[in-house]
C-alpha atoms as a PDB file:
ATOM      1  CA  UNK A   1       0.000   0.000   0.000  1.00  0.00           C
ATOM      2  CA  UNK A   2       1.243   3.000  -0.497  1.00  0.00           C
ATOM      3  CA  UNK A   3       0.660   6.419   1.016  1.00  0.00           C
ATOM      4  CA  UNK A   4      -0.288  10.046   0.085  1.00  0.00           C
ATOM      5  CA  UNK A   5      -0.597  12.746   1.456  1.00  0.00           C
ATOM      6  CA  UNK A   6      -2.840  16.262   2.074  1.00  0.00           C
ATOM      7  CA  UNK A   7      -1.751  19.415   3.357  1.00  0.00           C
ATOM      8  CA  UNK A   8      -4.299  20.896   5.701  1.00  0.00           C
ATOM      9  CA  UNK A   9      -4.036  23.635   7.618  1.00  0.00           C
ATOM     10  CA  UNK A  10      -4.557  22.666  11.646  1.00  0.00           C
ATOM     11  CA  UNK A  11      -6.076  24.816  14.265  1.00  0.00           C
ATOM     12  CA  UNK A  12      -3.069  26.563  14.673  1.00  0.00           C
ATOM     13  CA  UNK A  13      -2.546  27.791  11.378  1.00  0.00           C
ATOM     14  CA  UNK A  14       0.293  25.507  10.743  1.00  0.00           C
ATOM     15  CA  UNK A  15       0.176  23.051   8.160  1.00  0.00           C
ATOM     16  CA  UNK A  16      -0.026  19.804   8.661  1.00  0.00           C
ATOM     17  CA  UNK A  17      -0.718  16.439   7.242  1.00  0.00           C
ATOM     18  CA  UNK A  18      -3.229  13.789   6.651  1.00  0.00           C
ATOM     19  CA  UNK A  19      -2.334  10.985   5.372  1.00  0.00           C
ATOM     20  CA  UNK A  20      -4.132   8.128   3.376  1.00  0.00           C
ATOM     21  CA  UNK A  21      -3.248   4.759   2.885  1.00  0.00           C
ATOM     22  CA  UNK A  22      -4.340   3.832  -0.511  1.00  0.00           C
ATOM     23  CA  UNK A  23      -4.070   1.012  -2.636  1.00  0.00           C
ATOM     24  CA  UNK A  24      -2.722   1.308  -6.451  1.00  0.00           C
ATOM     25  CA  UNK A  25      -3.994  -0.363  -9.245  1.00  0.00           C
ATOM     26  CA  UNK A  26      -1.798  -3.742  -9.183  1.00  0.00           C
ATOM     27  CA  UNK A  27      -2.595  -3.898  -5.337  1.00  0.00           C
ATOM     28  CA  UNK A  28      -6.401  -3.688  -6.393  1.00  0.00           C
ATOM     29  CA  UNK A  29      -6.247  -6.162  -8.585  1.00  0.00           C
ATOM     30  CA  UNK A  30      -3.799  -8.924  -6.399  1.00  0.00           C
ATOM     31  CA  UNK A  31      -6.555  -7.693  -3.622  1.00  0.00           C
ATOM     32  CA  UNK A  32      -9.306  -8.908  -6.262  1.00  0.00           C
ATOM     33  CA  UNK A  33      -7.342 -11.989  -7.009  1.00  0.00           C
ATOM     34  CA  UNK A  34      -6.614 -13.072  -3.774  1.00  0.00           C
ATOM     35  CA  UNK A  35     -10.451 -12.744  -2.216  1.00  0.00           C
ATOM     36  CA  UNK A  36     -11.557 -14.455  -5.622  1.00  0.00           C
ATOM     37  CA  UNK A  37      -9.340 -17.114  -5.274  1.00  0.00           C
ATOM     38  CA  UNK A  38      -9.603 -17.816  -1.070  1.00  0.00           C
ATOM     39  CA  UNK A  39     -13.677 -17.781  -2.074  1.00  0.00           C
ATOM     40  CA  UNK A  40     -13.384 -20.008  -4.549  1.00  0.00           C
ATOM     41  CA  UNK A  41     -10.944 -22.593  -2.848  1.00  0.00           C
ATOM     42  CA  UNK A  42     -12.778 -22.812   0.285  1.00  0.00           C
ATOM     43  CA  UNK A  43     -16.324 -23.341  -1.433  1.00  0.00           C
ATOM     44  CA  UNK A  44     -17.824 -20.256  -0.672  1.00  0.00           C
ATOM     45  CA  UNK A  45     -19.149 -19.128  -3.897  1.00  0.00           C
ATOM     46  CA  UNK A  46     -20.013 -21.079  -7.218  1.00  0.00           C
ATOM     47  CA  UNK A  47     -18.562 -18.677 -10.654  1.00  0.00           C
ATOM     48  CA  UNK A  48     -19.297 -19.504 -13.893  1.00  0.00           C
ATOM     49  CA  UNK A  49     -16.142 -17.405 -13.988  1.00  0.00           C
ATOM     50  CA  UNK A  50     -13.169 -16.825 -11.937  1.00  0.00           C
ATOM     51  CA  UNK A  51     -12.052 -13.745 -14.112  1.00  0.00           C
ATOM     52  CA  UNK A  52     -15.241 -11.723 -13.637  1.00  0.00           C
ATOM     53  CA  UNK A  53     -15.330 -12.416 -10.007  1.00  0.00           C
ATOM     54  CA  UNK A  54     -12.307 -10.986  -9.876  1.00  0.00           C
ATOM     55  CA  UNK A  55     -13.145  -7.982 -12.454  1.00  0.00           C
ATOM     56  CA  UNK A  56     -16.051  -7.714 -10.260  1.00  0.00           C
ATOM     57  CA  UNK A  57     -14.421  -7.284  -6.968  1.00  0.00           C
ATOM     58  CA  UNK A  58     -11.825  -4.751  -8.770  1.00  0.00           C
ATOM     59  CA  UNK A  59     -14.822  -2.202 -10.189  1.00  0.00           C
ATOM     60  CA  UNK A  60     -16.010  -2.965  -6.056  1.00  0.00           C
ATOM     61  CA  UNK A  61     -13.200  -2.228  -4.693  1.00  0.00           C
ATOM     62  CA  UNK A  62     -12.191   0.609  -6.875  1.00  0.00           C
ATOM     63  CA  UNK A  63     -15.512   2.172  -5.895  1.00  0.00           C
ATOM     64  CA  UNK A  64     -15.454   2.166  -2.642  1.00  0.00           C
ATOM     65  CA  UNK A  65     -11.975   4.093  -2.376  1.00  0.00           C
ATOM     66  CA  UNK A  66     -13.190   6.840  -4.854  1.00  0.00           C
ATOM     67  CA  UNK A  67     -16.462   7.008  -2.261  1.00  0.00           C
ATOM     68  CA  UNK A  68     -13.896   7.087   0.478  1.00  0.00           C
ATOM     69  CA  UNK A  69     -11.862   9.947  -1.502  1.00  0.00           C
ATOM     70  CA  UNK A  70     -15.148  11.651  -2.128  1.00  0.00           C
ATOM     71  CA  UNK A  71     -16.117  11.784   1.335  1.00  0.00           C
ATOM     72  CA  UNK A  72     -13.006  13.170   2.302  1.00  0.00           C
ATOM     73  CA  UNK A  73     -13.422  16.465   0.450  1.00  0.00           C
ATOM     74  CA  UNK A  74     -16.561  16.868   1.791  1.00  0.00           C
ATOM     75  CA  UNK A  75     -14.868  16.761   5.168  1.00  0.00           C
ATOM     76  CA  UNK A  76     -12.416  19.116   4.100  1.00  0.00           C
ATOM     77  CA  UNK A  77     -14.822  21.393   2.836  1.00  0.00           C
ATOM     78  CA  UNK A  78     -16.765  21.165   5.717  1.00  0.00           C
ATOM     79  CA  UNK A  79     -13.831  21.993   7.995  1.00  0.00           C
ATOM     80  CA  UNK A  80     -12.595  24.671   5.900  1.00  0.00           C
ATOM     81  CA  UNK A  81     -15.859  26.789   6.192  1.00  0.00           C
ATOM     82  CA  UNK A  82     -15.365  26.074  10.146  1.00  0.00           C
ATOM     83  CA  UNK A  83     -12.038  26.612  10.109  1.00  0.00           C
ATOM     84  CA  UNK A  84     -12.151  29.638  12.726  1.00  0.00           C
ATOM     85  CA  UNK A  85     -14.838  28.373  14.509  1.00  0.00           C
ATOM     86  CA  UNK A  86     -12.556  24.919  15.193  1.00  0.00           C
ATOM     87  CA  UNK A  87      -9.342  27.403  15.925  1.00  0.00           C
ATOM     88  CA  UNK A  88     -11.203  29.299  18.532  1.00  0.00           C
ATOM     89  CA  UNK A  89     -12.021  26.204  20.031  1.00  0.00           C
ATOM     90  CA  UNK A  90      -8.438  24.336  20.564  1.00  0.00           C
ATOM     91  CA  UNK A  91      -9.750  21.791  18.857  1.00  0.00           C
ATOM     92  CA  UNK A  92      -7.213  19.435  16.978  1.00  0.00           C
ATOM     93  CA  UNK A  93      -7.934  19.356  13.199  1.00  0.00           C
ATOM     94  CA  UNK A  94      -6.769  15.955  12.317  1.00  0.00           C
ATOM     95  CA  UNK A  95      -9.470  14.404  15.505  1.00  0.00           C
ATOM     96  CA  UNK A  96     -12.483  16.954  13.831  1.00  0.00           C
ATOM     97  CA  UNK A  97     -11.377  16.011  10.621  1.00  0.00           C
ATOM     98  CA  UNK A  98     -11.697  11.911  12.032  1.00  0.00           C
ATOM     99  CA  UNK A  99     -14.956  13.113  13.975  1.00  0.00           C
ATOM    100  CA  UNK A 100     -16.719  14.676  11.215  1.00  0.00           C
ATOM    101  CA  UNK A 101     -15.664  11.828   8.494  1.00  0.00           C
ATOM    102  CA  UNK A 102     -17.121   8.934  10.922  1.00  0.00           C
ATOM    103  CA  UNK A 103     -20.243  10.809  11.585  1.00  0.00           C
ATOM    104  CA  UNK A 104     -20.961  11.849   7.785  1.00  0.00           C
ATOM    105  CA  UNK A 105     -20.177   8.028   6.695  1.00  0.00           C
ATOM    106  CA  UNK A 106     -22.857   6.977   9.469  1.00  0.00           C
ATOM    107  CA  UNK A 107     -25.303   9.177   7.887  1.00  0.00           C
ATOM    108  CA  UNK A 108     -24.443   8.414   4.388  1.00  0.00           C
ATOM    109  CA  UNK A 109     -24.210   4.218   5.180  1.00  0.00           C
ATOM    110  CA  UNK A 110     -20.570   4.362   3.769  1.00  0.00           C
ATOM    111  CA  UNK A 111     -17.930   1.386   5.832  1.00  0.00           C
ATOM    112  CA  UNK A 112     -14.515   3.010   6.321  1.00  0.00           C
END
């Protein structure tokens, strides 16, 4: 896995950084390949085809990072309208930015 990085800018008006663990393209697909073929092997699901399962759990896979990546700007867009609201408060950016994330995946029915 590999990770990136955002700048942000923390309560302090330094910036800091959040950082993502993300999975590239080949480590999607081994991820596909392995789940397809541990599913397969221990007789927990018939396929007509072992190569679409594992297409399948690619496209699945792949979705639910962009959704993750998605909900992350919102955050940040969130925060960043806030942003002097949060500073007044002491509050550490990286734990709102965590706080706000969990509770706008709850409301959205999104599994980090």
């Amino acid at each position: 896995m590999q990770n990136s990085s955002t700048s942000n800018i923390d309560l302090t008006g330094r910036i800091c950084y959040i950082y993502r663990m993300r999975l590239n393209k080949p480590q999607v697909e081994h991820l596909a390949f392995i789940l397809a073929r541990r599913l397969i092997k221990e007789n927990n699901i018939l396929v007509e085809s072992k190569e679409k399962l594992i297409e399948d759990f690619q496209t699945i896979i792949s979705h639910e990072l962009e959704m993750e990546d998605q909900l992350d700007d919102r955050v940040k867009e969130i925060l960043k309208e806030k942003l002097p609201e949060i500073r007044n408060s002491n509050i550490d950016y990286y734990e709102m930015f965590t706080m706000v994330k969990k509770k706008l995946a709850e409301q959205e029915n999104i599994i980090l």
